[in-house]
PDB file of N, CA and C in Angstrom:
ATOM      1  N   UNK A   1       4.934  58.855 -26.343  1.00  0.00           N
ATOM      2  CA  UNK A   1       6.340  59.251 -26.389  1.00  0.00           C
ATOM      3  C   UNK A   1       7.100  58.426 -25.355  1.00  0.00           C
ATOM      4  N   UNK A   2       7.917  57.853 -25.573  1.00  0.00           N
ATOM      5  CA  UNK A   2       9.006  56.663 -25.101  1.00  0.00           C
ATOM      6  C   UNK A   2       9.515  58.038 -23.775  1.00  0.00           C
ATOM      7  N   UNK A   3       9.192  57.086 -22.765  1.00  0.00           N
ATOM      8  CA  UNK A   3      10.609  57.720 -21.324  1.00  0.00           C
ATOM      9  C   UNK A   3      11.613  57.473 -22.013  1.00  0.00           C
ATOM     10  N   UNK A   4      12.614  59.336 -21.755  1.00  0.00           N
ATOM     11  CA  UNK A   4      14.151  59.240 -21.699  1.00  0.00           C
ATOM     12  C   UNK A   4      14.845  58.121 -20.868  1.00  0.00           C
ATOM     13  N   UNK A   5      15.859  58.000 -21.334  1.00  0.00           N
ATOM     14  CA  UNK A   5      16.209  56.622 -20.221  1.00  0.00           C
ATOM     15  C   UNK A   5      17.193  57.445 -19.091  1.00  0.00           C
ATOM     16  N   UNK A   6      17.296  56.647 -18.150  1.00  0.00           N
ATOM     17  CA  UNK A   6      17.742  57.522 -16.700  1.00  0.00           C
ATOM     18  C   UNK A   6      18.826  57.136 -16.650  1.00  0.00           C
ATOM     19  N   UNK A   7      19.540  58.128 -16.359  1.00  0.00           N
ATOM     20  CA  UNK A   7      21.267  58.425 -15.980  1.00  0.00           C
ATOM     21  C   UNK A   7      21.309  58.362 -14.325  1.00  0.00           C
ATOM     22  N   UNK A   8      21.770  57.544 -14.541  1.00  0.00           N
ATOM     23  CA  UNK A   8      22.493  57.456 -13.181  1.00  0.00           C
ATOM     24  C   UNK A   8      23.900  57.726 -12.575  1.00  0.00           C
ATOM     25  N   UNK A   9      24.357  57.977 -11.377  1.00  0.00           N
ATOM     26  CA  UNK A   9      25.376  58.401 -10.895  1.00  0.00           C
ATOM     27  C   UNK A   9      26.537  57.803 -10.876  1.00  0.00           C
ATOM     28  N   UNK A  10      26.469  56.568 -11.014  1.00  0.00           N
ATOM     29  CA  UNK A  10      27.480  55.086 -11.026  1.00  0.00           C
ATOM     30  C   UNK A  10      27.795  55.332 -12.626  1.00  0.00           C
ATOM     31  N   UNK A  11      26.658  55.690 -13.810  1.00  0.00           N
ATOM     32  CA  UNK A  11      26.898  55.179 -14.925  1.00  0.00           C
ATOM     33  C   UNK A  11      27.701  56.656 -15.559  1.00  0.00           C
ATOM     34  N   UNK A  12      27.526  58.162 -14.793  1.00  0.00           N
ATOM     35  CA  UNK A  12      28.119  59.472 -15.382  1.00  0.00           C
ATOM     36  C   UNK A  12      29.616  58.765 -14.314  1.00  0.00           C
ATOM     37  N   UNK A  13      30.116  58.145 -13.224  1.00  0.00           N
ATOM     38  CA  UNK A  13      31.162  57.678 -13.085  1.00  0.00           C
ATOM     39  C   UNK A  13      31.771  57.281 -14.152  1.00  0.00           C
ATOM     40  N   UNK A  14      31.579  55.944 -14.146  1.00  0.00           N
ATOM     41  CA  UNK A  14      31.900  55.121 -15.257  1.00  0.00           C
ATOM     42  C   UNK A  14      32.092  55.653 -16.934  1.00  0.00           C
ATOM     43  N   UNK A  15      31.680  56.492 -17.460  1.00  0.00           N
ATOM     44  CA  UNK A  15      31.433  57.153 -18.411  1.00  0.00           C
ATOM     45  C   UNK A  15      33.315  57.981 -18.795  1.00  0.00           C
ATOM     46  N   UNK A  16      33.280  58.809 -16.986  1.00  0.00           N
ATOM     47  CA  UNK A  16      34.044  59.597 -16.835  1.00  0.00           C
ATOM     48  C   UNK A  16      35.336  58.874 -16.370  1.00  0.00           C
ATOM     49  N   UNK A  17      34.969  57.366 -16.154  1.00  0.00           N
ATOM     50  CA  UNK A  17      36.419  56.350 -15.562  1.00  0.00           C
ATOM     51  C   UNK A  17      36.916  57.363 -13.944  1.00  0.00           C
ATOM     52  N   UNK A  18      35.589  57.987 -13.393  1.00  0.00           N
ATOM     53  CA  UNK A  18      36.086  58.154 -12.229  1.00  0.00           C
ATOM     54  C   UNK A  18      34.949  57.617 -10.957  1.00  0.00           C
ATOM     55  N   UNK A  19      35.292  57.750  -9.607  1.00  0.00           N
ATOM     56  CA  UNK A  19      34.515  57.280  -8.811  1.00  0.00           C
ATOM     57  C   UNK A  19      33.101  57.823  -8.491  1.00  0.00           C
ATOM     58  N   UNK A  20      32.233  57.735  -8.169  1.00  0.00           N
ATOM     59  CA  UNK A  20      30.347  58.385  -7.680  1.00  0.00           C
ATOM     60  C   UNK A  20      31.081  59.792  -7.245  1.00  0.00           C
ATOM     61  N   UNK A  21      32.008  59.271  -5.303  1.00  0.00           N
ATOM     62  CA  UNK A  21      32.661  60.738  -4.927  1.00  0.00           C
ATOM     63  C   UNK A  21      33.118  61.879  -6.025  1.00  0.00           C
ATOM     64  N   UNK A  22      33.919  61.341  -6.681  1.00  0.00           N
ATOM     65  CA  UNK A  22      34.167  62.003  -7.757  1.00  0.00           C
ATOM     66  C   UNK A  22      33.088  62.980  -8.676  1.00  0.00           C
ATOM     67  N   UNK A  23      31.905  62.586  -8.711  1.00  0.00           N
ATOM     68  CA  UNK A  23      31.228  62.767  -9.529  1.00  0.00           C
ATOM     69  C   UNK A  23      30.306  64.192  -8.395  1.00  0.00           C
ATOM     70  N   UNK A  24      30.111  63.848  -7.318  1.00  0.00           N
ATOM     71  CA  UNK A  24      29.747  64.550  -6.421  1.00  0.00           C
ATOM     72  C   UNK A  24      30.233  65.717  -5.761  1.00  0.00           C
ATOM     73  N   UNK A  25      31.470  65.377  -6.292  1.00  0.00           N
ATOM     74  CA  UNK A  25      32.356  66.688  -6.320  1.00  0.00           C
ATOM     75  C   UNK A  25      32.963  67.690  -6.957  1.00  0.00           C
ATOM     76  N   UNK A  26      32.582  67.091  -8.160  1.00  0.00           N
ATOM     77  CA  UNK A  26      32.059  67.817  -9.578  1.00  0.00           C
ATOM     78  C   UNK A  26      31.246  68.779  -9.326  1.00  0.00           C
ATOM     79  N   UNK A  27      30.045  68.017  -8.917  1.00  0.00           N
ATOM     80  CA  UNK A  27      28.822  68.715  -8.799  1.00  0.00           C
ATOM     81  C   UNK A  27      28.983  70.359  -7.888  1.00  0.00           C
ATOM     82  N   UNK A  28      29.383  69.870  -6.677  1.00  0.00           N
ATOM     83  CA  UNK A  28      29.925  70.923  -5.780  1.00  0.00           C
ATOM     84  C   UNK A  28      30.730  72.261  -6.118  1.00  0.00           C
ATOM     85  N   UNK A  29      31.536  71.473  -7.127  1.00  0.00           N
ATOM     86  CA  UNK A  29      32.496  72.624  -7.955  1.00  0.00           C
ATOM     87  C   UNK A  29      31.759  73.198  -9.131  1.00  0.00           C
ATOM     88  N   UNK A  30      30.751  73.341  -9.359  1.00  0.00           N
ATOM     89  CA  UNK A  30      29.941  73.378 -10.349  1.00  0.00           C
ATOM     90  C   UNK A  30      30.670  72.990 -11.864  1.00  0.00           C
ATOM     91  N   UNK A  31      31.228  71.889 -12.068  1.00  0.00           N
ATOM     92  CA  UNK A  31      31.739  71.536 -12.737  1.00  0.00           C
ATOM     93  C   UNK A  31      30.529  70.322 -13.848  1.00  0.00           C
ATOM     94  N   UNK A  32      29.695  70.125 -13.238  1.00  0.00           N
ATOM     95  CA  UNK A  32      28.427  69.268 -13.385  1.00  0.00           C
ATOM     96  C   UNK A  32      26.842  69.743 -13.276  1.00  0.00           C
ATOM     97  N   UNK A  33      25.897  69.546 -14.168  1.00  0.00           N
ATOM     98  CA  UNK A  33      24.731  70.023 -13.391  1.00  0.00           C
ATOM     99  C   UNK A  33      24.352  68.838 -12.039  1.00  0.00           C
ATOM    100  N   UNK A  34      23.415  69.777 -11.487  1.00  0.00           N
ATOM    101  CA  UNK A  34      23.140  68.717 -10.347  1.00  0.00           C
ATOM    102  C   UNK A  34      21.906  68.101 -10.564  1.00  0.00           C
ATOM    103  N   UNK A  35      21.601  66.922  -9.851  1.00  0.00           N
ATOM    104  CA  UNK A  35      20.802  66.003 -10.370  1.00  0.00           C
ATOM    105  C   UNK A  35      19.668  66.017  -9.608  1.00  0.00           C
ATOM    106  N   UNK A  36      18.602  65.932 -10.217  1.00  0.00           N
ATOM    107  CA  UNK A  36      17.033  66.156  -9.341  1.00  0.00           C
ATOM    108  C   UNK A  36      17.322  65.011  -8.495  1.00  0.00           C
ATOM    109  N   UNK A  37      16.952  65.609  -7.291  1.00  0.00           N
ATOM    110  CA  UNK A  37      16.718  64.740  -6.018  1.00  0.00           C
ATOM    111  C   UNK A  37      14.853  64.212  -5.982  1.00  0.00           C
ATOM    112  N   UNK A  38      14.984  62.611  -6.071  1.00  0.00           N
ATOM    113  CA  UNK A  38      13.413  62.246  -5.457  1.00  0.00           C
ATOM    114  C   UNK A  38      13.439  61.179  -4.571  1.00  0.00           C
ATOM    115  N   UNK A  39      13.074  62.019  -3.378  1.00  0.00           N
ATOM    116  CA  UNK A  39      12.787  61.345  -1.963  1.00  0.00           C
ATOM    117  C   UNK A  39      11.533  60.014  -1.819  1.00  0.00           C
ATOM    118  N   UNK A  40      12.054  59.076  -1.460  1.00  0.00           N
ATOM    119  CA  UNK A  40      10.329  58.038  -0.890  1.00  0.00           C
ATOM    120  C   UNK A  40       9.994  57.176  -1.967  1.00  0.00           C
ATOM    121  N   UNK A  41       9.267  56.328  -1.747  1.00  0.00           N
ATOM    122  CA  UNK A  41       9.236  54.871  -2.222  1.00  0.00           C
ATOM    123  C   UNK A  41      10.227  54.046  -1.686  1.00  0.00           C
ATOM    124  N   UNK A  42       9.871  52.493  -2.438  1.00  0.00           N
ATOM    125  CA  UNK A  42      10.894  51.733  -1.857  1.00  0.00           C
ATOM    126  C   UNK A  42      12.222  51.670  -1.900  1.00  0.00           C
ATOM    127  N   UNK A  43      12.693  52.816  -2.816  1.00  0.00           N
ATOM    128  CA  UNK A  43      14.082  52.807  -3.800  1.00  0.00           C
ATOM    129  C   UNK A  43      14.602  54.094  -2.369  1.00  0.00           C
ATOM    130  N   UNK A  44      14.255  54.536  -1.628  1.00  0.00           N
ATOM    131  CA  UNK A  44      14.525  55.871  -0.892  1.00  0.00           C
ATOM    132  C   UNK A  44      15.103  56.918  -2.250  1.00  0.00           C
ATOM    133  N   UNK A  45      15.733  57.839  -1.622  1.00  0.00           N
ATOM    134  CA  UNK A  45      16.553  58.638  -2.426  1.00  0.00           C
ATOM    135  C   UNK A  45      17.153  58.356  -3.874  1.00  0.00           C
ATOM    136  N   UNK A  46      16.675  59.200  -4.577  1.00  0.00           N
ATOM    137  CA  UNK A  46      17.427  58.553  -6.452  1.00  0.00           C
ATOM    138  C   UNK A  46      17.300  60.266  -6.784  1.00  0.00           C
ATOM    139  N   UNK A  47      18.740  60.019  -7.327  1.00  0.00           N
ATOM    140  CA  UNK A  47      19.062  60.908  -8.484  1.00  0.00           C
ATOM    141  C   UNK A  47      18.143  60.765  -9.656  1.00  0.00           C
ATOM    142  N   UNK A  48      18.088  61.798 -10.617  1.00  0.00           N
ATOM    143  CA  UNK A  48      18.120  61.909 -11.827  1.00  0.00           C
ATOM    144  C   UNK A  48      18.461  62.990 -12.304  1.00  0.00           C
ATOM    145  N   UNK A  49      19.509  62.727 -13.407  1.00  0.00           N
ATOM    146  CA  UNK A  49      20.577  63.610 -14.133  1.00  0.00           C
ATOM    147  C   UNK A  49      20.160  63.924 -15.498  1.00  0.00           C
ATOM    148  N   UNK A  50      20.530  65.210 -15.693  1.00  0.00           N
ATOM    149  CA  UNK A  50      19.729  64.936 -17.819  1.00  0.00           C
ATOM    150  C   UNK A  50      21.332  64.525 -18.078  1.00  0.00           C
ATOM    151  N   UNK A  51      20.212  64.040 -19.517  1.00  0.00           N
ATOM    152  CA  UNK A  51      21.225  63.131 -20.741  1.00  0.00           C
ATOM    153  C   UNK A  51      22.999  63.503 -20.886  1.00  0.00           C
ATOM    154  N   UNK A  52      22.634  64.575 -20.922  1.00  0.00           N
ATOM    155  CA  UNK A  52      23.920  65.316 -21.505  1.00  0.00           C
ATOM    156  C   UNK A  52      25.013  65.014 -20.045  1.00  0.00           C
ATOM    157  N   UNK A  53      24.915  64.951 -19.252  1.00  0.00           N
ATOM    158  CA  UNK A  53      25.493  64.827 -17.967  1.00  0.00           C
ATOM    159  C   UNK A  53      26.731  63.670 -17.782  1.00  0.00           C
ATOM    160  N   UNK A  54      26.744  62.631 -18.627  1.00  0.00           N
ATOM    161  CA  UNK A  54      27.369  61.509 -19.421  1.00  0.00           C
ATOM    162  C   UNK A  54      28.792  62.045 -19.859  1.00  0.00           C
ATOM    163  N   UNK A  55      28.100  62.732 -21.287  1.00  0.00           N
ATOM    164  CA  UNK A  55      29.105  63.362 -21.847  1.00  0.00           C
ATOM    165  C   UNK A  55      29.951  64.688 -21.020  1.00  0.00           C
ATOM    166  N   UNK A  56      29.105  65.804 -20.349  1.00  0.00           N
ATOM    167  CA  UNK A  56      29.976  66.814 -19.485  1.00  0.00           C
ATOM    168  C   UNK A  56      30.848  65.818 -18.690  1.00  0.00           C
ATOM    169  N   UNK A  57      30.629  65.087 -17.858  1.00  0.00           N
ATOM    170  CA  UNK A  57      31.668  64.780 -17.141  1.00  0.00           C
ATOM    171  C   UNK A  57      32.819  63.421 -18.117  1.00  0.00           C
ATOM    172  N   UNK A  58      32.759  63.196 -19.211  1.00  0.00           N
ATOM    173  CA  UNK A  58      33.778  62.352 -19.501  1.00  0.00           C
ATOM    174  C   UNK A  58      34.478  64.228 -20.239  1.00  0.00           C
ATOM    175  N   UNK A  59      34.084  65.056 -20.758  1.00  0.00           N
ATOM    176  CA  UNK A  59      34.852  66.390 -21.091  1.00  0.00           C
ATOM    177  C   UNK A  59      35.375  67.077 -19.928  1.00  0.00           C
ATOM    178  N   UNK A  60      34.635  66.845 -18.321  1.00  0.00           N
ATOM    179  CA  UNK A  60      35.301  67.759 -17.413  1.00  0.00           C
ATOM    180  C   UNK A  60      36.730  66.856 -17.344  1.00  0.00           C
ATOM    181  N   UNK A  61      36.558  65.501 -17.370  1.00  0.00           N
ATOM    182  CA  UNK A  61      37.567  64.177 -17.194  1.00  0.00           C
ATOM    183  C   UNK A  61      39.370  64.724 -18.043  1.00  0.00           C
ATOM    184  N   UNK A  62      38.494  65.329 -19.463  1.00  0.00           N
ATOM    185  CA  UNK A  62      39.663  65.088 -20.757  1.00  0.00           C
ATOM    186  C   UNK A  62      39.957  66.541 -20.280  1.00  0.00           C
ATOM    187  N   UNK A  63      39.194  67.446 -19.791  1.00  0.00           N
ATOM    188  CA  UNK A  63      39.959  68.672 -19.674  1.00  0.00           C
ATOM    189  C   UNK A  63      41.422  68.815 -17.962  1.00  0.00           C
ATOM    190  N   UNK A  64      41.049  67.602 -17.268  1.00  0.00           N
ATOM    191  CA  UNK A  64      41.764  67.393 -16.124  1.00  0.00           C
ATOM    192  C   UNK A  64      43.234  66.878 -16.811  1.00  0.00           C
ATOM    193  N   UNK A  65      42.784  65.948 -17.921  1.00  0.00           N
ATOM    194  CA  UNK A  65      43.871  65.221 -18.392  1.00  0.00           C
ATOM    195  C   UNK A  65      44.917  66.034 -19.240  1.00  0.00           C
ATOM    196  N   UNK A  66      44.029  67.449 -19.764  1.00  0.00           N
ATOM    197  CA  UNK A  66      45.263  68.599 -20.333  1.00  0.00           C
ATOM    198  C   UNK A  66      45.850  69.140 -19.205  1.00  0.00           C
ATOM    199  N   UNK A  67      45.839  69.309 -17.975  1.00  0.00           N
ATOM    200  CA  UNK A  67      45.999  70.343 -16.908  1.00  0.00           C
ATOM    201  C   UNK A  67      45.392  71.335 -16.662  1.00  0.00           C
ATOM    202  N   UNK A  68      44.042  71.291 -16.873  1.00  0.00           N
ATOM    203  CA  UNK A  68      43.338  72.391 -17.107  1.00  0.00           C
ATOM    204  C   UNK A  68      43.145  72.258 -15.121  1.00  0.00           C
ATOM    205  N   UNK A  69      43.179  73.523 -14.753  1.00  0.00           N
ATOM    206  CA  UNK A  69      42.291  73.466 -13.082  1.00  0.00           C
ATOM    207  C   UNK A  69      40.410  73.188 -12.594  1.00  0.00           C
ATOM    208  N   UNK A  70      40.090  72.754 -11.450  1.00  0.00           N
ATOM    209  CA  UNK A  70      38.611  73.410 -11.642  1.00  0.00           C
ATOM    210  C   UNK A  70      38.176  74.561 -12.632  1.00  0.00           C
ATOM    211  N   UNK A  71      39.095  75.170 -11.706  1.00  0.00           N
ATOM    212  CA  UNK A  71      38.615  77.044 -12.273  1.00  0.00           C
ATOM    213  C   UNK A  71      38.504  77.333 -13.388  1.00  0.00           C
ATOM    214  N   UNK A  72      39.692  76.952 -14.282  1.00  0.00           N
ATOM    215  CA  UNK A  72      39.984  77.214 -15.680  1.00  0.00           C
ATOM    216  C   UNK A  72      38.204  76.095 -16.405  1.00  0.00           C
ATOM    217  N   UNK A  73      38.219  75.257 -16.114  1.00  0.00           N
ATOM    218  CA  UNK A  73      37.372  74.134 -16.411  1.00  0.00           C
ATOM    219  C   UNK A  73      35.916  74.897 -15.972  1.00  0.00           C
ATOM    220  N   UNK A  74      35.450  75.261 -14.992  1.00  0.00           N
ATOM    221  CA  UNK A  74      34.661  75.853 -14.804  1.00  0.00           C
ATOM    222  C   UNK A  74      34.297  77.112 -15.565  1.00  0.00           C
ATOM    223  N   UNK A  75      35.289  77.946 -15.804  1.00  0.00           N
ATOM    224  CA  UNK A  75      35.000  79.249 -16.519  1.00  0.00           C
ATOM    225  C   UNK A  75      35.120  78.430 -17.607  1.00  0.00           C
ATOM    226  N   UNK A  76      35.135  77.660 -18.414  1.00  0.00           N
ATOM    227  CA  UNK A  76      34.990  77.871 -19.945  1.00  0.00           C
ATOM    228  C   UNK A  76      33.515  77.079 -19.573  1.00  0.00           C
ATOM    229  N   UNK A  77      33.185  76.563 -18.790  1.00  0.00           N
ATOM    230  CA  UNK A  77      31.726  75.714 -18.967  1.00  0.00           C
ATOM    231  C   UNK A  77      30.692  77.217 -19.146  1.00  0.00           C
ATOM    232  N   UNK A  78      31.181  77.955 -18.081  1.00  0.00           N
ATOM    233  CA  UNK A  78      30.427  79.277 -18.128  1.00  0.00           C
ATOM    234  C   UNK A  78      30.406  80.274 -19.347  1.00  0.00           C
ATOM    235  N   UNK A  79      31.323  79.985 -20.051  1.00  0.00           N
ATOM    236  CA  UNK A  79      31.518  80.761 -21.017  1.00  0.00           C
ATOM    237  C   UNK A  79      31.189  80.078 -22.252  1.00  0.00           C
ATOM    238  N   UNK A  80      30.606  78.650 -22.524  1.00  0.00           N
ATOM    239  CA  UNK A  80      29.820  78.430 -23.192  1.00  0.00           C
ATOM    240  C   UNK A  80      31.306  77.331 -24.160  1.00  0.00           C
ATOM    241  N   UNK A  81      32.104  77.107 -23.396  1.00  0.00           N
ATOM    242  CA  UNK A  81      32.850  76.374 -24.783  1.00  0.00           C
ATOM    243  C   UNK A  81      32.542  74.542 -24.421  1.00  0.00           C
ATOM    244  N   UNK A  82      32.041  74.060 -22.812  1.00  0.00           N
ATOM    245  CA  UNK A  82      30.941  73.083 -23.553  1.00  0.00           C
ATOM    246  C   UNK A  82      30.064  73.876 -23.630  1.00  0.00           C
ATOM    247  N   UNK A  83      29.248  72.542 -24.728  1.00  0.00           N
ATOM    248  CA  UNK A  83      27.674  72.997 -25.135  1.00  0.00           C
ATOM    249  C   UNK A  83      27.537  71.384 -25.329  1.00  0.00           C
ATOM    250  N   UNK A  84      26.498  71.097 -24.456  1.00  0.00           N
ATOM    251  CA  UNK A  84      25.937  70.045 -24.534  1.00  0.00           C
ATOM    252  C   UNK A  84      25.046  69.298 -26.006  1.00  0.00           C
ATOM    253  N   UNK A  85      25.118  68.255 -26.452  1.00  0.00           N
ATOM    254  CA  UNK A  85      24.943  67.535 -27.632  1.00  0.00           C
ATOM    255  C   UNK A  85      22.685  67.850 -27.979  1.00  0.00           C
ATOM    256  N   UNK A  86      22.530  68.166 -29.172  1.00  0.00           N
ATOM    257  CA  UNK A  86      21.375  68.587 -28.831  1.00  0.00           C
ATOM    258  C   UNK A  86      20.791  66.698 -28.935  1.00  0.00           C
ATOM    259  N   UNK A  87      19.393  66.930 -28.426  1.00  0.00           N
ATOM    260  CA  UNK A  87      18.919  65.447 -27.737  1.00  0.00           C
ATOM    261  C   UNK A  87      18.410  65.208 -29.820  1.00  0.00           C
TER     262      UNK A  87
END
């Protein structure tokens, strides 16, 4: 079975046309899932984000662009109106 391919933090930026900070502060606001932390090797510290993480943040992006708030944006994530793309 083929490795998923890895999402990275630069590329759920880019996705979302906003900055890494940006993306990290998502996270904080629980506006994002958060991304497995793996410590050591030569790479130090690396994220990894699931798939769907791409798409949530270019939708947290389009819901900023209606005027929606965190909050408002947050409670509908909670309430299920995203739903992430099945793999």
């Amino acid at each position: 079975m083929p490795e998923p391919p890895k999402v990275s933090t630069k590329l759920i930026a880019e996705a979302a046309g906003v900055t890494t900070r940006t993306v990290a502060r998502w996270v904080k606001l629980g506006l994002l899932p958060a991304p497995k932390l793996v410590y050591g090797g030569k790479r130090g510290k690396q994220s990894f984000w699931p798939a769907h993480a791409i798409d949530q943040a270019a939708w947290v992006r389009a819901q900023f662009e209606r005027g929606q708030t965190w909050q408002e944006i947050k409670a509908a994530i909670e309430a299920g109106t995203y739903r992430p793309a099945a793999p």
